[in-house]
PDB file of N, CA and C in Angstrom:
ATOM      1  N   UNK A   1       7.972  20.996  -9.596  1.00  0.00           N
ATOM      2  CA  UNK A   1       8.987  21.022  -8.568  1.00  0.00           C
ATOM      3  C   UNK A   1       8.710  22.207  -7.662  1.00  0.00           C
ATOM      4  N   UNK A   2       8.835  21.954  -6.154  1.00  0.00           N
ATOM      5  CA  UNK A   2       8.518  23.263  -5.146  1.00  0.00           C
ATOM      6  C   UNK A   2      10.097  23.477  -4.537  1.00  0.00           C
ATOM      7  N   UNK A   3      10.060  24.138  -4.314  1.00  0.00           N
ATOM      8  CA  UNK A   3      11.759  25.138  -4.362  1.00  0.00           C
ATOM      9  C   UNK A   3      11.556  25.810  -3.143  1.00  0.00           C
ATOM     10  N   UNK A   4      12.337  25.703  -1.884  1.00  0.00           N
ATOM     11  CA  UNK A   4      12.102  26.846  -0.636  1.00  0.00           C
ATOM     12  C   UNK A   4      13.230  27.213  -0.821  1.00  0.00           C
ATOM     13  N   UNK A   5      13.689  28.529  -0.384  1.00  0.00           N
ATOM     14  CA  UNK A   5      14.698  29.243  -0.057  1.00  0.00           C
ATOM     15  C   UNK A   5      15.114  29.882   1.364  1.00  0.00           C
ATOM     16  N   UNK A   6      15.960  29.181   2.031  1.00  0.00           N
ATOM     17  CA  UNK A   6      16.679  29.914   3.101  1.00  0.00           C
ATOM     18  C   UNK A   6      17.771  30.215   3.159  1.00  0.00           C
ATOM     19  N   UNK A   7      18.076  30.858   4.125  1.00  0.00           N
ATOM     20  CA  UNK A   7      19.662  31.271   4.153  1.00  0.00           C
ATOM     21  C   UNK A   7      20.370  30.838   4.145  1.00  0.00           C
ATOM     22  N   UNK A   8      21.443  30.219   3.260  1.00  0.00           N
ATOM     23  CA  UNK A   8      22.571  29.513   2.959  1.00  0.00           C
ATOM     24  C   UNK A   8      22.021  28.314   2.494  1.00  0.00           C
ATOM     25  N   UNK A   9      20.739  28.181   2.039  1.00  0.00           N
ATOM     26  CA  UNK A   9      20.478  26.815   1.636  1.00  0.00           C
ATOM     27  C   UNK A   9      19.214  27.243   0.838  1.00  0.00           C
ATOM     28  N   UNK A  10      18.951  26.196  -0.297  1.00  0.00           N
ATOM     29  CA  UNK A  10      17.858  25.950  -0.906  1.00  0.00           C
ATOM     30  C   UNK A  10      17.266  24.473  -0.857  1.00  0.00           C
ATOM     31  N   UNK A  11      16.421  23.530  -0.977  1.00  0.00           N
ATOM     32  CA  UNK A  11      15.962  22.858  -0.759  1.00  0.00           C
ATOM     33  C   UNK A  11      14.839  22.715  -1.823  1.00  0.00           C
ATOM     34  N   UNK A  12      14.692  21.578  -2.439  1.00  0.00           N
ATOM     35  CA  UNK A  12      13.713  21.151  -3.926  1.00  0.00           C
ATOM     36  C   UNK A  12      13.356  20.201  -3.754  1.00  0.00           C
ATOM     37  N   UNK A  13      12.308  19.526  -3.478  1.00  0.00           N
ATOM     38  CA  UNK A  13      10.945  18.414  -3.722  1.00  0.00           C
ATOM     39  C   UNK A  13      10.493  18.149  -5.033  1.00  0.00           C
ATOM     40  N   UNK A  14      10.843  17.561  -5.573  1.00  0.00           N
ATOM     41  CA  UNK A  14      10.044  16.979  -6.900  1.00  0.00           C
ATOM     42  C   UNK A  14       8.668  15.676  -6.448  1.00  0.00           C
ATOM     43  N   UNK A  15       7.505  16.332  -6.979  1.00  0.00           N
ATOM     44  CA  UNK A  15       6.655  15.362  -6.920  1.00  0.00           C
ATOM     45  C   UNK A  15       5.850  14.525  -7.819  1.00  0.00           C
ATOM     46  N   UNK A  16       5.938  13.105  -7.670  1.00  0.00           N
ATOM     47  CA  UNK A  16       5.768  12.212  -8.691  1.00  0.00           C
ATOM     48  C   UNK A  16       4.238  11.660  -8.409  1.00  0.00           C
ATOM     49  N   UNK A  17       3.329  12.098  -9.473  1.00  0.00           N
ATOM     50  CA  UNK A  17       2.009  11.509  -9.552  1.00  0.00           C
ATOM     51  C   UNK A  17       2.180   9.953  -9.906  1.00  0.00           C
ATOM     52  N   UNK A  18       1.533   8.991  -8.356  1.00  0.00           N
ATOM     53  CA  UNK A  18       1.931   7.740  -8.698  1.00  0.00           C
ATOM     54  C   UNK A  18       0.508   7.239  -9.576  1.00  0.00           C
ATOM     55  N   UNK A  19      -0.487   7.693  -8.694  1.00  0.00           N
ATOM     56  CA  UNK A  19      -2.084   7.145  -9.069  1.00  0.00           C
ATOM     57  C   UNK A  19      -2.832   8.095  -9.251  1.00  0.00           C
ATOM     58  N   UNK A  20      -4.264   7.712  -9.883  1.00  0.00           N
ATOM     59  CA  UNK A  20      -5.026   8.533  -9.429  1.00  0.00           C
ATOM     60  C   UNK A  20      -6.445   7.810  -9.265  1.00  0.00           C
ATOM     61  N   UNK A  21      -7.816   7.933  -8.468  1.00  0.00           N
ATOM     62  CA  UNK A  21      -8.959   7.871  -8.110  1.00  0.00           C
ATOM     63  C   UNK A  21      -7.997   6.947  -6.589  1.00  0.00           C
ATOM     64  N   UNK A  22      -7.359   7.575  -5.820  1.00  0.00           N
ATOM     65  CA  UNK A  22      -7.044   7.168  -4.552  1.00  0.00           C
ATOM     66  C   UNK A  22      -7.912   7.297  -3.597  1.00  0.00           C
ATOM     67  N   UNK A  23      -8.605   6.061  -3.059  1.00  0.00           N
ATOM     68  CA  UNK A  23      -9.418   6.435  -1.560  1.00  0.00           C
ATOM     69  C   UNK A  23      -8.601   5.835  -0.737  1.00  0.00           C
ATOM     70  N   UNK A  24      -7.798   5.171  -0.913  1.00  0.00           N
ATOM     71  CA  UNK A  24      -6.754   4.902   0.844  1.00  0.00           C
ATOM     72  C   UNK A  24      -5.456   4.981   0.274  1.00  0.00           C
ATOM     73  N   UNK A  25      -4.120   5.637   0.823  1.00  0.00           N
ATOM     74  CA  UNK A  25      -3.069   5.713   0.418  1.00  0.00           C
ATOM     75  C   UNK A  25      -1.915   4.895   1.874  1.00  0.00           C
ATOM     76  N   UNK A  26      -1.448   3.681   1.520  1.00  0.00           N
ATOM     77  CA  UNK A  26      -0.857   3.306   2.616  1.00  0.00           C
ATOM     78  C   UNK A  26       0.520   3.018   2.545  1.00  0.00           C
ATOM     79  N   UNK A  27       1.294   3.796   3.491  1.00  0.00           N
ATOM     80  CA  UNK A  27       3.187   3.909   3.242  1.00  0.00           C
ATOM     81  C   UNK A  27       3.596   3.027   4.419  1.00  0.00           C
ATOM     82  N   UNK A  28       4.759   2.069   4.032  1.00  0.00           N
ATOM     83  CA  UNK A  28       5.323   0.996   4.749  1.00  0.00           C
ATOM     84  C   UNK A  28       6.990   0.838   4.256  1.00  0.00           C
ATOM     85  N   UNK A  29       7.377   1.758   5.268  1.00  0.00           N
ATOM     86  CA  UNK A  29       8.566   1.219   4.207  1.00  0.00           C
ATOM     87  C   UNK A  29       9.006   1.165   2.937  1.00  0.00           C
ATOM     88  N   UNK A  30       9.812   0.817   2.115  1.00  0.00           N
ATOM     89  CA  UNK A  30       9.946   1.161   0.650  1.00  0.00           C
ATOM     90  C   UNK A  30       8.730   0.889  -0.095  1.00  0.00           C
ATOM     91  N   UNK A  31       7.412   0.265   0.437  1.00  0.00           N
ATOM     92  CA  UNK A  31       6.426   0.072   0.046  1.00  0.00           C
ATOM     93  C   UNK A  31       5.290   1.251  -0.122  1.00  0.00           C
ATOM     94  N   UNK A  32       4.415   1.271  -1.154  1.00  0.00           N
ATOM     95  CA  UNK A  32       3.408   2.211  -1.187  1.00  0.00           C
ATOM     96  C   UNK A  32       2.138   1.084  -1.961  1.00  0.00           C
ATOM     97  N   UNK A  33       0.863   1.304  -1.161  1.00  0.00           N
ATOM     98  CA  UNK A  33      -0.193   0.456  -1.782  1.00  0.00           C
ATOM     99  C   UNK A  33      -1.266   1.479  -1.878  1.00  0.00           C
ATOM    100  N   UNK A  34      -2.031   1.564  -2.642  1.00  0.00           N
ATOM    101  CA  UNK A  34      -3.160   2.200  -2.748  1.00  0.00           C
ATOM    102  C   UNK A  34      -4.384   1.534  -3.084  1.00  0.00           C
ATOM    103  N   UNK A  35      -5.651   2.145  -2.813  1.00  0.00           N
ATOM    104  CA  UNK A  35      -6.715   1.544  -3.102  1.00  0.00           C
ATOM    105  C   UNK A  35      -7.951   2.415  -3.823  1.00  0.00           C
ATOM    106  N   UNK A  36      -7.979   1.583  -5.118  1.00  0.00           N
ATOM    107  CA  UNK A  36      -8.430   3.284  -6.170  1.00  0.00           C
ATOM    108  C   UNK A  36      -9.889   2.682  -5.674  1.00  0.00           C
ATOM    109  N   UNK A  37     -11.172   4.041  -6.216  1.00  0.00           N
ATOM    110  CA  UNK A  37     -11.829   4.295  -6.229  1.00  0.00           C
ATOM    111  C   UNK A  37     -13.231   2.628  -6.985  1.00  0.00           C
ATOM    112  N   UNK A  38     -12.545   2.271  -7.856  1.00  0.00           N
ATOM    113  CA  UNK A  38     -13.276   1.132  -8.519  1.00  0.00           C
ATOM    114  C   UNK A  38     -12.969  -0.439  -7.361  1.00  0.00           C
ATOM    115  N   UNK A  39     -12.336  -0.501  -6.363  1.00  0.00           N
ATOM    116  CA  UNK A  39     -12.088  -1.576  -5.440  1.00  0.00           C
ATOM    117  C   UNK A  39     -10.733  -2.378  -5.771  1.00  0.00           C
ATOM    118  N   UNK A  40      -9.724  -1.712  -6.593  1.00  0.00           N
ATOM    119  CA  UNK A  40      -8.508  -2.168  -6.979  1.00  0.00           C
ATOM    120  C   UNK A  40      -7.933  -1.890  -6.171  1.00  0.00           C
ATOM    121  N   UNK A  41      -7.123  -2.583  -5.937  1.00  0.00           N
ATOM    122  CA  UNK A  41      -6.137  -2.264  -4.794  1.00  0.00           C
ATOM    123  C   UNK A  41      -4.609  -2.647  -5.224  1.00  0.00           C
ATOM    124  N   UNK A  42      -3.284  -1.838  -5.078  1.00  0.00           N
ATOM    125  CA  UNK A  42      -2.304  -2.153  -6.210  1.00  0.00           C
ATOM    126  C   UNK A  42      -1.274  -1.863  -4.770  1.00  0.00           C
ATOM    127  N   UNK A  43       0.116  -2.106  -5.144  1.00  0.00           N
ATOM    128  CA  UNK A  43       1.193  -1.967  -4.259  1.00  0.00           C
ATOM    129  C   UNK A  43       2.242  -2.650  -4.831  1.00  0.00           C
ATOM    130  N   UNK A  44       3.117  -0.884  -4.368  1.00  0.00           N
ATOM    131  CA  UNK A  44       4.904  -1.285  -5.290  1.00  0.00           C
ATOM    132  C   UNK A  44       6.012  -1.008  -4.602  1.00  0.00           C
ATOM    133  N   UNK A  45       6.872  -1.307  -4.569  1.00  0.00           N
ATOM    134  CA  UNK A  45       8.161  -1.644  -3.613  1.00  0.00           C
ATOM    135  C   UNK A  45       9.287  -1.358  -4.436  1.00  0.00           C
ATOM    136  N   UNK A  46       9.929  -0.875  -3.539  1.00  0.00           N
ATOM    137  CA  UNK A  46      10.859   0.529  -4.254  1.00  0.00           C
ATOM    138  C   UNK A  46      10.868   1.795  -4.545  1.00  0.00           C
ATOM    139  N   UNK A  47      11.638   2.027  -5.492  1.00  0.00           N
ATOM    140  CA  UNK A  47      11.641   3.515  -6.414  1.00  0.00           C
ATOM    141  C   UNK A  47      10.076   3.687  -6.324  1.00  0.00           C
ATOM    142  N   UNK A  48       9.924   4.833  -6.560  1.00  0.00           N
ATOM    143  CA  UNK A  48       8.672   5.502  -7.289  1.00  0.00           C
ATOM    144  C   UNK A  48       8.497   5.289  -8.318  1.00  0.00           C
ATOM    145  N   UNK A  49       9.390   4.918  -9.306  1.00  0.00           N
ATOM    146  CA  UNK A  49       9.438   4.579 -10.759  1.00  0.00           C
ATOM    147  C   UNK A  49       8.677   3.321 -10.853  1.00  0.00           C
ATOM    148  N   UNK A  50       8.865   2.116  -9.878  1.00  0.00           N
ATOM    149  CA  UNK A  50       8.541   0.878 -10.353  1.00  0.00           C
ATOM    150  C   UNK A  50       6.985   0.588 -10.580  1.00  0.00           C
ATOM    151  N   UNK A  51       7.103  -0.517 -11.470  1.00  0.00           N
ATOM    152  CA  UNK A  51       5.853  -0.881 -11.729  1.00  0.00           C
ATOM    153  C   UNK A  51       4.591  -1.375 -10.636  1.00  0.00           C
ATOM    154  N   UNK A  52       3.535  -1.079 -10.309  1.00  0.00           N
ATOM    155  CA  UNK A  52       2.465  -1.580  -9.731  1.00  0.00           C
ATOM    156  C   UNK A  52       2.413  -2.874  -9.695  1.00  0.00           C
ATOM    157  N   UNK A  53       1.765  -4.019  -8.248  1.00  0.00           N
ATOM    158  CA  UNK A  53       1.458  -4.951  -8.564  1.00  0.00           C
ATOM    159  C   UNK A  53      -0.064  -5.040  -8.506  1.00  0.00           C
ATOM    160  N   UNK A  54      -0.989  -6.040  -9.055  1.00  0.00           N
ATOM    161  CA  UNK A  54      -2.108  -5.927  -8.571  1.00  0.00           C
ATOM    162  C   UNK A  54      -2.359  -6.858  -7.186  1.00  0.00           C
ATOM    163  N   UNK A  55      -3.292  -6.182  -6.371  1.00  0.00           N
ATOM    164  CA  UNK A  55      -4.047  -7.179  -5.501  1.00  0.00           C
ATOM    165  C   UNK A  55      -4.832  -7.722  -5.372  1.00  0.00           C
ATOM    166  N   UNK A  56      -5.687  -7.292  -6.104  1.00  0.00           N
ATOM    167  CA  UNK A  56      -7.150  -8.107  -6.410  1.00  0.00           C
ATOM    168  C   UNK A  56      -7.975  -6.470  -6.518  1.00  0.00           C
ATOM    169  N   UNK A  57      -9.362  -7.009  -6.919  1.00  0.00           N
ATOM    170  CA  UNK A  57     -10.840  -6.321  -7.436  1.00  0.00           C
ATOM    171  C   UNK A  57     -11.639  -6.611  -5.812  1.00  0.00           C
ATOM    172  N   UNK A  58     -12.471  -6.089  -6.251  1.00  0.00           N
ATOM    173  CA  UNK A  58     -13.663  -5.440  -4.304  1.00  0.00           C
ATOM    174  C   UNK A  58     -12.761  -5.549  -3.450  1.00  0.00           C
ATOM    175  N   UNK A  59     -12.048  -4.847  -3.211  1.00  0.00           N
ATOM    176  CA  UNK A  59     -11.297  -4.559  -1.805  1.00  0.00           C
ATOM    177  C   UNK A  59     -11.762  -3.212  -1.081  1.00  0.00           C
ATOM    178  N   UNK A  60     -11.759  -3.749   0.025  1.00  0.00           N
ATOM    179  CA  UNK A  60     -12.421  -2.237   1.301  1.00  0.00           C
ATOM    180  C   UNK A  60     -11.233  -1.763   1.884  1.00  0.00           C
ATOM    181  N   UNK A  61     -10.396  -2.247   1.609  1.00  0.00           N
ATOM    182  CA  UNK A  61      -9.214  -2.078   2.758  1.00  0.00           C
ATOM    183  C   UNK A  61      -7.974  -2.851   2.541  1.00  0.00           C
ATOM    184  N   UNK A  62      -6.759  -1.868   2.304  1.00  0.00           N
ATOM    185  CA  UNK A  62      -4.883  -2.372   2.401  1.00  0.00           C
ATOM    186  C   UNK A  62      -4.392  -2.141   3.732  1.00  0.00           C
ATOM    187  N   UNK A  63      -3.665  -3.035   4.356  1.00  0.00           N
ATOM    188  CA  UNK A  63      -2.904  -2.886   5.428  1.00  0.00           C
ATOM    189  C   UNK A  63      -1.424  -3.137   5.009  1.00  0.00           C
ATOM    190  N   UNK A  64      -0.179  -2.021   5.684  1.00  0.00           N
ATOM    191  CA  UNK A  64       1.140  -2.769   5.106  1.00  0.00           C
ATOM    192  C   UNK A  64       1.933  -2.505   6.605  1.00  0.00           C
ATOM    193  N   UNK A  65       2.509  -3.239   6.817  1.00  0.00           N
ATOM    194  CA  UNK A  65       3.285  -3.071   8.294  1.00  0.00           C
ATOM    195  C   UNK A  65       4.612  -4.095   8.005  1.00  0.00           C
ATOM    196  N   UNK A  66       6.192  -3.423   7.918  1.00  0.00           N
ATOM    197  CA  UNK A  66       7.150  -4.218   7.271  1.00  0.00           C
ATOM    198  C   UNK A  66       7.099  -5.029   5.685  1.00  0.00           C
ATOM    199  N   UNK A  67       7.279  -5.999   6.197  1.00  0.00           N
ATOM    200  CA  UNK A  67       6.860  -7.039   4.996  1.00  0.00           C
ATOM    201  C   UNK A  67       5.787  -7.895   4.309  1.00  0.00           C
ATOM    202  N   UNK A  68       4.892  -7.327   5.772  1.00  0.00           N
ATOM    203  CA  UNK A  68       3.218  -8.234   5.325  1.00  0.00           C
ATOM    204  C   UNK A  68       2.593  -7.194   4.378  1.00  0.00           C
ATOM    205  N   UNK A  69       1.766  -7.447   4.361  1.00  0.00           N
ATOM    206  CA  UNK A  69       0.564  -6.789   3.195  1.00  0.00           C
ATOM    207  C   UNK A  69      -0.587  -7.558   3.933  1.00  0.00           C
ATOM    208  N   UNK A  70      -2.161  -6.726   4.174  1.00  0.00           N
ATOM    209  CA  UNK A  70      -3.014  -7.479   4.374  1.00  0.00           C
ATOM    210  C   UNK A  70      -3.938  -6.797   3.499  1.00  0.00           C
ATOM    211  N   UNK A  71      -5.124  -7.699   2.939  1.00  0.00           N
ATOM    212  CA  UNK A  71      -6.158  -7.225   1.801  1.00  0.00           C
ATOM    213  C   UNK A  71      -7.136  -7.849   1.974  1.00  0.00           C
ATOM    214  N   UNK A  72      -8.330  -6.702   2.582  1.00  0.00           N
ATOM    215  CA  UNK A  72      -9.591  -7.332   3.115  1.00  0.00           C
ATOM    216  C   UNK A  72     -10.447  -7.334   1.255  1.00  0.00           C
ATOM    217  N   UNK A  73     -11.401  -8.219   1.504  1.00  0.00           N
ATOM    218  CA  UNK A  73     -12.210  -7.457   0.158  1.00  0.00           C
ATOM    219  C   UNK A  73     -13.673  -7.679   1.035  1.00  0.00           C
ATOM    220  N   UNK A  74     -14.674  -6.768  -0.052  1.00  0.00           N
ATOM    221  CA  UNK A  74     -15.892  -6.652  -0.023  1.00  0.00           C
ATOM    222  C   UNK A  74     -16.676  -7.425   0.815  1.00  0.00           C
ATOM    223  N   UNK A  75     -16.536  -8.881   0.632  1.00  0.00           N
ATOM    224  CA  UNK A  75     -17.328  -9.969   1.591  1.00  0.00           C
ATOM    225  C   UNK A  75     -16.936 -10.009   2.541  1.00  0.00           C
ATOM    226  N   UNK A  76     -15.722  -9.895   2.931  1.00  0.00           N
ATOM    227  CA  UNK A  76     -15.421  -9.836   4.879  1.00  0.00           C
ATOM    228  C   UNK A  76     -14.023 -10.889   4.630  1.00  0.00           C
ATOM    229  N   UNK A  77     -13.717 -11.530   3.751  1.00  0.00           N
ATOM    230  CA  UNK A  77     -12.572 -12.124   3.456  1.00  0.00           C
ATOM    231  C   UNK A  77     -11.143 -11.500   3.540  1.00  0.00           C
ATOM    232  N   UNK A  78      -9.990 -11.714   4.812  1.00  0.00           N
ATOM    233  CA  UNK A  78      -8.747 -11.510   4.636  1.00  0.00           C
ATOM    234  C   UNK A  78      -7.794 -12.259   3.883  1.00  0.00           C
ATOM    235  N   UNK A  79      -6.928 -11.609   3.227  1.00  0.00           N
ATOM    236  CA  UNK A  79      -5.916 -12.377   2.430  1.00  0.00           C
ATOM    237  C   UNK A  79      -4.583 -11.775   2.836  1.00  0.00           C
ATOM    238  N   UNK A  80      -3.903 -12.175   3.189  1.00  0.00           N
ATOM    239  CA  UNK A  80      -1.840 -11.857   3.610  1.00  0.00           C
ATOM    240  C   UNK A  80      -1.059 -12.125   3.111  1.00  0.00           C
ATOM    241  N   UNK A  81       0.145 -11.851   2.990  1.00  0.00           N
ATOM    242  CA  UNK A  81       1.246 -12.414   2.223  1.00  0.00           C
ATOM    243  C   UNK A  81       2.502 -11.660   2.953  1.00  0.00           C
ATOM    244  N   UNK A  82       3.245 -11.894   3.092  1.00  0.00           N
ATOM    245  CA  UNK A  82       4.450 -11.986   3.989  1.00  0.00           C
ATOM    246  C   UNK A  82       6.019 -12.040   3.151  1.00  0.00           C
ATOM    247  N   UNK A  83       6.663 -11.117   3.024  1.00  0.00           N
ATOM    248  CA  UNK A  83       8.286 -10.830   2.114  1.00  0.00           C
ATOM    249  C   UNK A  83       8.341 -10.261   1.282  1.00  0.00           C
ATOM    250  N   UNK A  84       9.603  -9.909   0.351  1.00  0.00           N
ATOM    251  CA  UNK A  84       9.711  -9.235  -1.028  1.00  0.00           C
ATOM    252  C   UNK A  84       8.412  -9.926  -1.884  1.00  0.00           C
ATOM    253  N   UNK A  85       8.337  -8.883  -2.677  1.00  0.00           N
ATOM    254  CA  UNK A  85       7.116  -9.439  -3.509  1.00  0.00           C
ATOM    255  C   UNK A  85       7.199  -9.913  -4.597  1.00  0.00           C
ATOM    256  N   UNK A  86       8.565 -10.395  -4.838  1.00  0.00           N
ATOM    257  CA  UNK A  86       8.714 -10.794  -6.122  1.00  0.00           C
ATOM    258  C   UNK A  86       8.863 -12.279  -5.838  1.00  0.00           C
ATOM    259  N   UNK A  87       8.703 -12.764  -4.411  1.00  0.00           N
ATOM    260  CA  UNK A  87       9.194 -14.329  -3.829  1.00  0.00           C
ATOM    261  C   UNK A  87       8.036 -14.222  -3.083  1.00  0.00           C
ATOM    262  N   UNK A  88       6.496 -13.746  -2.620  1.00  0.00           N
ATOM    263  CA  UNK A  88       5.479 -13.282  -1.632  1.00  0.00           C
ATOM    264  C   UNK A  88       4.320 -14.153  -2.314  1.00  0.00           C
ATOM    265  N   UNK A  89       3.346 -14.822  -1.859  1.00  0.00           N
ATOM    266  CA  UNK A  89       2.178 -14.971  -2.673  1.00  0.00           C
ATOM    267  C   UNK A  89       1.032 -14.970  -1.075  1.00  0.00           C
ATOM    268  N   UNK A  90       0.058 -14.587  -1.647  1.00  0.00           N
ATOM    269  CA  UNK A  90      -1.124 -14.799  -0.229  1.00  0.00           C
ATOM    270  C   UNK A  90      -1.805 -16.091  -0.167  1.00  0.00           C
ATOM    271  N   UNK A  91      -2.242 -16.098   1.358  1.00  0.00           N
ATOM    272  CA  UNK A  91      -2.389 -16.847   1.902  1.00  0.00           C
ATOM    273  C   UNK A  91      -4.062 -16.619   2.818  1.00  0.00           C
ATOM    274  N   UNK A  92      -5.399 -16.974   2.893  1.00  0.00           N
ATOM    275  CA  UNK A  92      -6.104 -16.506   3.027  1.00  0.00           C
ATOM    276  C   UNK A  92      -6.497 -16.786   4.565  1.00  0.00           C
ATOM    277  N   UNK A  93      -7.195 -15.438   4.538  1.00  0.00           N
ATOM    278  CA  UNK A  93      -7.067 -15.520   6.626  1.00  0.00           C
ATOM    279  C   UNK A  93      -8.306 -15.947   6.554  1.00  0.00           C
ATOM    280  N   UNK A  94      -8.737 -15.437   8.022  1.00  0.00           N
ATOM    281  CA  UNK A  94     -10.353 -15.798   8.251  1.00  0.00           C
ATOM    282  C   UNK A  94     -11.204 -15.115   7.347  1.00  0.00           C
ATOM    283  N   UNK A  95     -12.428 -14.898   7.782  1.00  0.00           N
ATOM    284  CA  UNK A  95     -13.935 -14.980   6.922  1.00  0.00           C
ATOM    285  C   UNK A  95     -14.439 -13.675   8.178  1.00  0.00           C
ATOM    286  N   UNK A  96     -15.315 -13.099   7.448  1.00  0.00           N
ATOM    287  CA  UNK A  96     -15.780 -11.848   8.173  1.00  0.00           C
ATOM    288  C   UNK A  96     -15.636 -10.898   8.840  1.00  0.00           C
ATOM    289  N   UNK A  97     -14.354 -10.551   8.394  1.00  0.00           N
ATOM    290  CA  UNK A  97     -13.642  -9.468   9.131  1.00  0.00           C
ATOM    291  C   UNK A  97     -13.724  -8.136   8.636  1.00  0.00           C
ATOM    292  N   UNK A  98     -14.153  -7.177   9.322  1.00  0.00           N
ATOM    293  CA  UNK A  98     -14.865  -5.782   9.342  1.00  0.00           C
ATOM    294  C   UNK A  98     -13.582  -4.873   8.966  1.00  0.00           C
ATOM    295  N   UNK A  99     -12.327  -5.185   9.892  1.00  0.00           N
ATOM    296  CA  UNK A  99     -11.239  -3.965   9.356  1.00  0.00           C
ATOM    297  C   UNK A  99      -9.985  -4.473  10.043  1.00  0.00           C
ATOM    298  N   UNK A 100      -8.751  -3.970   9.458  1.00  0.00           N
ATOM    299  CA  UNK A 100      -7.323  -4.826   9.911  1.00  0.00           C
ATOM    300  C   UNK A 100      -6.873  -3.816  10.478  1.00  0.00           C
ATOM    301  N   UNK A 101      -5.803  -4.199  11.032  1.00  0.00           N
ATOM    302  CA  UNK A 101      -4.941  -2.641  11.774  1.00  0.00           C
ATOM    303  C   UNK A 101      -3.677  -3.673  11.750  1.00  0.00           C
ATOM    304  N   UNK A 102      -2.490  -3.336  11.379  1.00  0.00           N
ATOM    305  CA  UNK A 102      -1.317  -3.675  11.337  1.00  0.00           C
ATOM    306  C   UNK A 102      -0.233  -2.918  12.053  1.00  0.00           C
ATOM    307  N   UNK A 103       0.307  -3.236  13.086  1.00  0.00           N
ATOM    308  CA  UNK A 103       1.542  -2.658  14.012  1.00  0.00           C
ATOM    309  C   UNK A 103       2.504  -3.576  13.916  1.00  0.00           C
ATOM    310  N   UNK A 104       3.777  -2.542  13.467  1.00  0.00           N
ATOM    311  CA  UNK A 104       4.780  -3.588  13.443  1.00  0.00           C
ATOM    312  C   UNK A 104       4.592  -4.862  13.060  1.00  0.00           C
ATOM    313  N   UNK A 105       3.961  -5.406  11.842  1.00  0.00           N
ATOM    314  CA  UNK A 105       4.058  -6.352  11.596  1.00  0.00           C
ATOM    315  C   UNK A 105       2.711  -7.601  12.258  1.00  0.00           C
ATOM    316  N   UNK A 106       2.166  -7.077  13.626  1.00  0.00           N
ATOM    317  CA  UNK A 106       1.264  -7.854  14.474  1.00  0.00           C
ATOM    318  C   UNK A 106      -0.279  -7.329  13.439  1.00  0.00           C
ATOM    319  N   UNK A 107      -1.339  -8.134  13.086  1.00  0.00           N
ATOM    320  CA  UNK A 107      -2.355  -8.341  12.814  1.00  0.00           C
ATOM    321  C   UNK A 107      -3.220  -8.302  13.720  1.00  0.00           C
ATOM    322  N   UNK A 108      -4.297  -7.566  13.712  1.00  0.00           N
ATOM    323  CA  UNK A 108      -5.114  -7.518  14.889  1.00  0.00           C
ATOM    324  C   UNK A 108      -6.645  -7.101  14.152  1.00  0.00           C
TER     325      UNK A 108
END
């Protein structure tokens, strides 16, 4: 826990180790997805407490913008999925795509 102190106030951060071997860390809203080091790629919604979902194995790249999720993998293959994730399943995009960028929700 890190603790600042000012005048008439104190202020405390507790920080919760979610993962670890993180090479992309992506925040969306109550959402957090990461993409470890071995090509896993995981993402959980809610608390910090909750459990991980998986996304799949060889992934280069998580995109999260609102409610989508996008998940490139290794071969150039996009995959999406769209809502809560407990009602969400993907849906596979095009073929050879180099890198996603997600705004507000728009795919590009």
């Amino acid at each position: 826990m890190t603790c600042q102190a000012r005048p008439g106030r104190t202020s405390c951060t507790t920080w919760v180790n979610t993962h670890d071997d993180v090479i992309q860390l992506v925040l969306a809203g109550n959402r957090i997805a990461v993409l470890l080091a071995d090509g896993t790629a995981r993402v959980k919604e809610g608390a910090l407490s909750a459990g991980w979902n998986d996304l799949g194995s060889q992934i280069t790249q998580v995109a999260l913008a609102g409610d989508r999720i996008a998940v490139l993998s290794a071969g150039g293959a996009l995959r999406l999925s769209q809502g809560p994730m407990e009602q969400s399943s993907f849906v596979d995009g095009p073929d050879h795509v180099v890198q996603v960028v997600m705004d507000s929700g728009v795919i590009s």
